[in-house]
C-alpha atoms as a PDB file:
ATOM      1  CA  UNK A   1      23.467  -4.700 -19.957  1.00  0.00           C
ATOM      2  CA  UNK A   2      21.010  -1.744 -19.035  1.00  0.00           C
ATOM      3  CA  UNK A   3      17.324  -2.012 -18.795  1.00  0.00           C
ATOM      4  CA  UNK A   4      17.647  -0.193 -21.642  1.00  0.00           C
ATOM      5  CA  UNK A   5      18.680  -2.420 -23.987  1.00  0.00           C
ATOM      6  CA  UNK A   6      16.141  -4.970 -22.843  1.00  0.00           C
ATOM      7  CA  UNK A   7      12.322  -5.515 -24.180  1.00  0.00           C
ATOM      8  CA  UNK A   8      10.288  -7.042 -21.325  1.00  0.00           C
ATOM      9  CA  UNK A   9       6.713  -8.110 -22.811  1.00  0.00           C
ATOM     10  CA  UNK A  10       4.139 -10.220 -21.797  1.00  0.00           C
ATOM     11  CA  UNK A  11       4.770 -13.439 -23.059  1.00  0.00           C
ATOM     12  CA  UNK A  12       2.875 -14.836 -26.478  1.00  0.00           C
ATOM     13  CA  UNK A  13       2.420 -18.469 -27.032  1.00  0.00           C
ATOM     14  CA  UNK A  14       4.917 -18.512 -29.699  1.00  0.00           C
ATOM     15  CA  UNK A  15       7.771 -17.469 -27.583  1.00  0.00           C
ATOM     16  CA  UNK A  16       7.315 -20.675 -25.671  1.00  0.00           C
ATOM     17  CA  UNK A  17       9.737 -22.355 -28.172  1.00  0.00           C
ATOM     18  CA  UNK A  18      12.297 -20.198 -26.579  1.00  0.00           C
ATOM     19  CA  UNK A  19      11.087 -20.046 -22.666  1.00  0.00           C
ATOM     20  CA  UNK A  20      10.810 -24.045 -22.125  1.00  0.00           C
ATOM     21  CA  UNK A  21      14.364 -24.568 -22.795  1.00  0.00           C
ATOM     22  CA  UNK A  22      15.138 -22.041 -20.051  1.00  0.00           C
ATOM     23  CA  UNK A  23      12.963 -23.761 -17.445  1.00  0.00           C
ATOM     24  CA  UNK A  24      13.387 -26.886 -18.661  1.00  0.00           C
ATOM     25  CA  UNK A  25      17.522 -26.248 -18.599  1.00  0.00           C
ATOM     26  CA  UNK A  26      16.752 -24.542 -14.442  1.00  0.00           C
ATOM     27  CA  UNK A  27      14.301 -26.919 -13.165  1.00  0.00           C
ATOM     28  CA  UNK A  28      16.772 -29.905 -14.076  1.00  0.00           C
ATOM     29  CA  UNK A  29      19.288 -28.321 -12.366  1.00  0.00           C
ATOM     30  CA  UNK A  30      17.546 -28.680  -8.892  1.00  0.00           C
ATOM     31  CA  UNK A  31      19.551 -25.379  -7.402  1.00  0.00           C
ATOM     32  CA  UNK A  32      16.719 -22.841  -7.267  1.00  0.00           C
ATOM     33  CA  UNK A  33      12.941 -24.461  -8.079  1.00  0.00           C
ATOM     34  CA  UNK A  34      11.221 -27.051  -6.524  1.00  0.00           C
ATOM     35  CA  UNK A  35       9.606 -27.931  -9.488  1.00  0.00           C
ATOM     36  CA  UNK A  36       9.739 -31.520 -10.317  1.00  0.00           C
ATOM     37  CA  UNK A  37      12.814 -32.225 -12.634  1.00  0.00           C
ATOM     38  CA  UNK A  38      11.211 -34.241 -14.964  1.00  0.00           C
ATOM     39  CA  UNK A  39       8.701 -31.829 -15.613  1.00  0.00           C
ATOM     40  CA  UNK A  40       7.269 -32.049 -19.355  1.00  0.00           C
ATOM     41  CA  UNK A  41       6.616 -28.714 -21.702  1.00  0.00           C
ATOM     42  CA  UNK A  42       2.836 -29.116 -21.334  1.00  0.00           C
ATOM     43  CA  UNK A  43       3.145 -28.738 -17.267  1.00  0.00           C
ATOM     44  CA  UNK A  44       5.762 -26.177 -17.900  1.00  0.00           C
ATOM     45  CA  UNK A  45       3.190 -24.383 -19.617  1.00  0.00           C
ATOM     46  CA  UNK A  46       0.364 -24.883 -17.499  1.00  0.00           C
ATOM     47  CA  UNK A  47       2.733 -23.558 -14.453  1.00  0.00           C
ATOM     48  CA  UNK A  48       4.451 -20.918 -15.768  1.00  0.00           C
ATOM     49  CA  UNK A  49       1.921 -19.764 -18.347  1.00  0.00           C
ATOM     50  CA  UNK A  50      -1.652 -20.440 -17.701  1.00  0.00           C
ATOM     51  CA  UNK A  51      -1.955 -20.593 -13.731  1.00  0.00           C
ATOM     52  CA  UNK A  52      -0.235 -17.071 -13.199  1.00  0.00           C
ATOM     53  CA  UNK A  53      -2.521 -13.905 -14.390  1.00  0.00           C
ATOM     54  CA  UNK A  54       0.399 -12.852 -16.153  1.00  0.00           C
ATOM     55  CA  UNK A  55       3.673 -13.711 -17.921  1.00  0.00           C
ATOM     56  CA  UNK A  56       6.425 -11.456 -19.222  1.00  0.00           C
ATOM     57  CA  UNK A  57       9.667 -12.441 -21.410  1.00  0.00           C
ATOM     58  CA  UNK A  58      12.672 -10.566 -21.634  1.00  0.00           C
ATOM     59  CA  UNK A  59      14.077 -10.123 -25.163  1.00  0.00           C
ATOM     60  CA  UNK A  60      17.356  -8.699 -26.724  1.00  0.00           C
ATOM     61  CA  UNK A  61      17.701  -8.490 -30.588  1.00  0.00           C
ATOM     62  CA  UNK A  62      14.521 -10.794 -30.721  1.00  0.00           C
ATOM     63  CA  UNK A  63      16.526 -13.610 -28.089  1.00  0.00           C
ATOM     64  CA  UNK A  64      14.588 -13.732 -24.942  1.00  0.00           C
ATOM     65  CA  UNK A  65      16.945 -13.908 -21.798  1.00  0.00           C
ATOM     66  CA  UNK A  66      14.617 -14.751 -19.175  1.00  0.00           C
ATOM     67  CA  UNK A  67      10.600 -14.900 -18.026  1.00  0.00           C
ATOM     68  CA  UNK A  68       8.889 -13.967 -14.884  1.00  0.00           C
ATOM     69  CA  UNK A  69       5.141 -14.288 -14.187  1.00  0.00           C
ATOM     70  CA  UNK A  70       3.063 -13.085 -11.625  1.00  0.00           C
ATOM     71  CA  UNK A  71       0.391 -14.287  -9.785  1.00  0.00           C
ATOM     72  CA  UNK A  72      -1.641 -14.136  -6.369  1.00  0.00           C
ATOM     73  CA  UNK A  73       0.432 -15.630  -3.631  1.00  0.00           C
ATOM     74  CA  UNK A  74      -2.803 -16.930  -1.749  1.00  0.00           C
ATOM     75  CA  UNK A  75      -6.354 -16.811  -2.141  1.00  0.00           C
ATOM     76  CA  UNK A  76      -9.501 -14.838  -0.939  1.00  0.00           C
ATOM     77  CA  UNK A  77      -7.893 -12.684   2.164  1.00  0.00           C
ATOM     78  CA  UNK A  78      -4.326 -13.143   1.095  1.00  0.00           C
ATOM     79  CA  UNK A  79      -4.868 -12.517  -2.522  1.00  0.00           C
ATOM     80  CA  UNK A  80      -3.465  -8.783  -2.129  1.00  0.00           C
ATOM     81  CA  UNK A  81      -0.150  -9.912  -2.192  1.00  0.00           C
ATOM     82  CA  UNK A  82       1.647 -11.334  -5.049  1.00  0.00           C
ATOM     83  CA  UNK A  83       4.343 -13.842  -5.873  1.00  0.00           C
ATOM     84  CA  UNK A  84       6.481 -13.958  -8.945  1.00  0.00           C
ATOM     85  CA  UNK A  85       8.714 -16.647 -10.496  1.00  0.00           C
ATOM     86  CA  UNK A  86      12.352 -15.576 -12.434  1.00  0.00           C
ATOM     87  CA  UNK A  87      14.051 -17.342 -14.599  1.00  0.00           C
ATOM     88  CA  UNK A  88      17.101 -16.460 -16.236  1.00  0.00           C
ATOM     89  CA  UNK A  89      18.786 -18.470 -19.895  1.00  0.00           C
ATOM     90  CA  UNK A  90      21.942 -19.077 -18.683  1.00  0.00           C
ATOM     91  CA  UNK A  91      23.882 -17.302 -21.445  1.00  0.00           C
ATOM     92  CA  UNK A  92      22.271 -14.298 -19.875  1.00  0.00           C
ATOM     93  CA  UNK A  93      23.406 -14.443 -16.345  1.00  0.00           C
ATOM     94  CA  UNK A  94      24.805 -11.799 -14.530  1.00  0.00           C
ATOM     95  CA  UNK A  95      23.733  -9.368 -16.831  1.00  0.00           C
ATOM     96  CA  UNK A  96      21.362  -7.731 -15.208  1.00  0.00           C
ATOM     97  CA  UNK A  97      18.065  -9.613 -16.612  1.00  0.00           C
ATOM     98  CA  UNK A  98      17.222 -11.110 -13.534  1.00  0.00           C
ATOM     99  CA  UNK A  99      17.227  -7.177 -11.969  1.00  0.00           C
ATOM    100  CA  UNK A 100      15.120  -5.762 -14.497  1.00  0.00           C
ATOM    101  CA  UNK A 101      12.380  -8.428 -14.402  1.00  0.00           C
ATOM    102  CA  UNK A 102      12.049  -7.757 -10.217  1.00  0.00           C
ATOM    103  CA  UNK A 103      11.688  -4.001 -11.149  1.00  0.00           C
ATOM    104  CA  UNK A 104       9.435  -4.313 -13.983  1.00  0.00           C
ATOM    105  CA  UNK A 105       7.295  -6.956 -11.972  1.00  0.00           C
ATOM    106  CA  UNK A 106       7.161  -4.682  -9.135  1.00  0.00           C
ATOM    107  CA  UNK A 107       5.833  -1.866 -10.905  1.00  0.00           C
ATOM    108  CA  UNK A 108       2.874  -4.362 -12.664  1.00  0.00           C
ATOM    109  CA  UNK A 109       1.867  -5.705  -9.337  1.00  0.00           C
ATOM    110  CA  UNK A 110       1.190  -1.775  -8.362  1.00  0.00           C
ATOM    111  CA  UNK A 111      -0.792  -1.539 -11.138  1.00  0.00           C
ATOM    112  CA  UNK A 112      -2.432  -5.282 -10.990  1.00  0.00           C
ATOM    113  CA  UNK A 113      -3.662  -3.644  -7.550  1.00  0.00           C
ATOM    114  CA  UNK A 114      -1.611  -5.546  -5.351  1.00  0.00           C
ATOM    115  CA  UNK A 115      -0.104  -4.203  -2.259  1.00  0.00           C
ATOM    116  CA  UNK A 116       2.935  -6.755  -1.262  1.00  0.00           C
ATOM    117  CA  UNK A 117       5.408  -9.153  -3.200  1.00  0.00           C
ATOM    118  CA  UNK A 118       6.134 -12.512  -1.411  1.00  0.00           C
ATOM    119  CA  UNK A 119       8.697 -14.534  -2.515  1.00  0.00           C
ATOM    120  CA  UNK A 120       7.678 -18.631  -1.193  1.00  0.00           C
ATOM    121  CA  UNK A 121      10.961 -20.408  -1.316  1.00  0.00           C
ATOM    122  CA  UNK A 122      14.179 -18.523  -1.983  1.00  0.00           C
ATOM    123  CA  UNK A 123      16.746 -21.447  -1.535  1.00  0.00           C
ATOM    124  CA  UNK A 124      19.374 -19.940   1.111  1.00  0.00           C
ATOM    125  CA  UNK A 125      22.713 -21.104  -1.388  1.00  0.00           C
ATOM    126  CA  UNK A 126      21.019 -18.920  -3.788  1.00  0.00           C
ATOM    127  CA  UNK A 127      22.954 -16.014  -2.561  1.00  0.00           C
ATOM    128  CA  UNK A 128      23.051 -14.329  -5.837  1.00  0.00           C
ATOM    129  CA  UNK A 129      19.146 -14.056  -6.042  1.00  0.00           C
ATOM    130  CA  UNK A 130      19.233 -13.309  -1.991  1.00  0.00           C
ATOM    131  CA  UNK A 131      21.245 -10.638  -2.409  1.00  0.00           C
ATOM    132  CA  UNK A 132      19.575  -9.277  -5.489  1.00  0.00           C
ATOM    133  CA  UNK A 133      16.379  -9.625  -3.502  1.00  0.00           C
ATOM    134  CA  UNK A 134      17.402  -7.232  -0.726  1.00  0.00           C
ATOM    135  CA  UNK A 135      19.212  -4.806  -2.536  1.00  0.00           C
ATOM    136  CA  UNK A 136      15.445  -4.441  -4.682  1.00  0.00           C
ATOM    137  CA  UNK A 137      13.807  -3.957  -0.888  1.00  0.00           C
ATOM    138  CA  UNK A 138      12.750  -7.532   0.283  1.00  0.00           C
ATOM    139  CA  UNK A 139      13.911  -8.424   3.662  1.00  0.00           C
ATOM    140  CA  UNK A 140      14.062 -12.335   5.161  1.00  0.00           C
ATOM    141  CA  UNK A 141      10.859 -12.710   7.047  1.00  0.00           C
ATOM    142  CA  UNK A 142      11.453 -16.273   8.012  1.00  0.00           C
ATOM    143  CA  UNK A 143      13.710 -18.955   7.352  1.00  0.00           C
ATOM    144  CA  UNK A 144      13.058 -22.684   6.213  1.00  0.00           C
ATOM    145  CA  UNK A 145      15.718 -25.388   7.805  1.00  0.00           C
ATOM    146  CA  UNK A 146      16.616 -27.761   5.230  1.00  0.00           C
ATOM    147  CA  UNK A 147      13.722 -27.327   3.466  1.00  0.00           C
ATOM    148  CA  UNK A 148      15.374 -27.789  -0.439  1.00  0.00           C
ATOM    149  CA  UNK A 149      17.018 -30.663  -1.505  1.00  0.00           C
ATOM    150  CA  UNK A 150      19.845 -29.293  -3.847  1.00  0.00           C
ATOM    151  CA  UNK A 151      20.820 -31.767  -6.294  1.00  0.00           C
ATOM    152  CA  UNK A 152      24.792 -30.968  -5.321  1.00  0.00           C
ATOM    153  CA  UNK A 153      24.537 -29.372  -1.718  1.00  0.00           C
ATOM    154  CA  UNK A 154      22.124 -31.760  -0.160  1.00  0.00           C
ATOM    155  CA  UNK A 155      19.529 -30.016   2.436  1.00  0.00           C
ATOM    156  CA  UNK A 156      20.113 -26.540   2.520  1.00  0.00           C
ATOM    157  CA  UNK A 157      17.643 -23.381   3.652  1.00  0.00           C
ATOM    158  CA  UNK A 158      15.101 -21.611   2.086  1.00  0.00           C
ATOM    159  CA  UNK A 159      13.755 -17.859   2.924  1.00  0.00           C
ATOM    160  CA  UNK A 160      10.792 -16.431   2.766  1.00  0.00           C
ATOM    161  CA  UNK A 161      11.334 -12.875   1.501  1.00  0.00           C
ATOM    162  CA  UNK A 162       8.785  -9.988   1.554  1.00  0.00           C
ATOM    163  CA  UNK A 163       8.386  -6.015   0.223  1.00  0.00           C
ATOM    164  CA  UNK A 164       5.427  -3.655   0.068  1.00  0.00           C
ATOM    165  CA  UNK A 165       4.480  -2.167  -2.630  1.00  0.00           C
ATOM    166  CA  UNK A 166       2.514   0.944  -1.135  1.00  0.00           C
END
C-alpha cells in the first residue's frame, strides 16, 4: 500500500466509532501500550483524543487503518519536543500504515514548532515498530530493563527512541 493510496486527517469525533475498536482491540493485547487493559471508550477518548493537541486517522475507501496523535512529551522547558502514539487495525498491518503515520507526524511536529520526536516506551519485542523506528531516523537513546509486562513474554525491555526534527 503506498502513501498514496492513504488519506491521513485529523481525526473528527465521529470517526471514534471506528478508532476505539482499534485501541480497544491493542491495548487488550498488552504487547505494545501500557495502557491499562480494561480501559473504557470514554478514557480512550480522553487519552488518545482530548489530552494530545492533535489526532490524525488514516483512511482507505472511507475504512480508517490506524490513528496517531501528537502531543508535548514534557512540559514548560521540555515542551519542544514531541511524542506521538500509533496504532495500527490489525487487518491493516504490514501495509505500510504504521510508516506513513511516522512520516506524516514528523512533518506536523515541524510545523507544530517542535524541534525533536521522543518516543517514551518502545517495548524491546516490538521489533517490527523498532525497526520501523530507525529506518524513519530515531536511534535507541536508552534502554528500560524489564520495564513492560507483556501479557505472553513476561518482563521484557523497553527503549527510549529519539530524532530531531531541525
Amino acid at each position: 500500500m503506498s502513501d498514496a493510496e492513504l488519506r491521513i486527517r485529523p481525526l473528527e469525533a465521529a470517526d471514534f466509532d471506528q478508532v476505539w475498536p482499534i485501541i480497544r482491540d491493542v491495548v487488550q493485547a498488552q504487547e505494545t501500550y501500557a495502557f491499562d487493559p480494561d480501559m473504557d471508550r470514554a478514557s480512550a477518548w480522553k487519552t488518545w483524543v482530548e489530552l494530545p493537541r492533535a489526532t490524525f486517522v488514516v483512511e482507505q475507501d472511507g475504512q480508517i487503518l490506524g490513528t496517531y496523535y501528537i502531543k508535548a512529551n514534557a512540559a514548560g522547558p521540555g515542551d519542544h519536543v514531541c511524542n506521538c502514539g500509533y496504532m495500527t487495525a490489525a487487518s491493516a498491518r504490514g501495509k505500510g500504515v504504521a510508516s506513513a503515520m511516522c512520516r506524516h507526524s514528523l512533518q506536523v511536529g515541524r510545523e507544530l514548532g517542535f524541534s525533536a520526536m521522543q518516543f517514551n516506551s518502545v517495548v524491546a519485542s516490538n521489533t517490527v515498530a523498532v525497526a520501523l523506528w530507525q529506518k524513519l531516523g530515531f536511534a535507541i537513546v536508552g534502554t528500560l530493563p524489564k520495564a513492560y509486562r507483556h501479557a505472553r513474554l513476561g518482563l521484557v525491555d523497553c527503549h527510549v527512541m529519539f530524532r530531531s526534527l531541525t
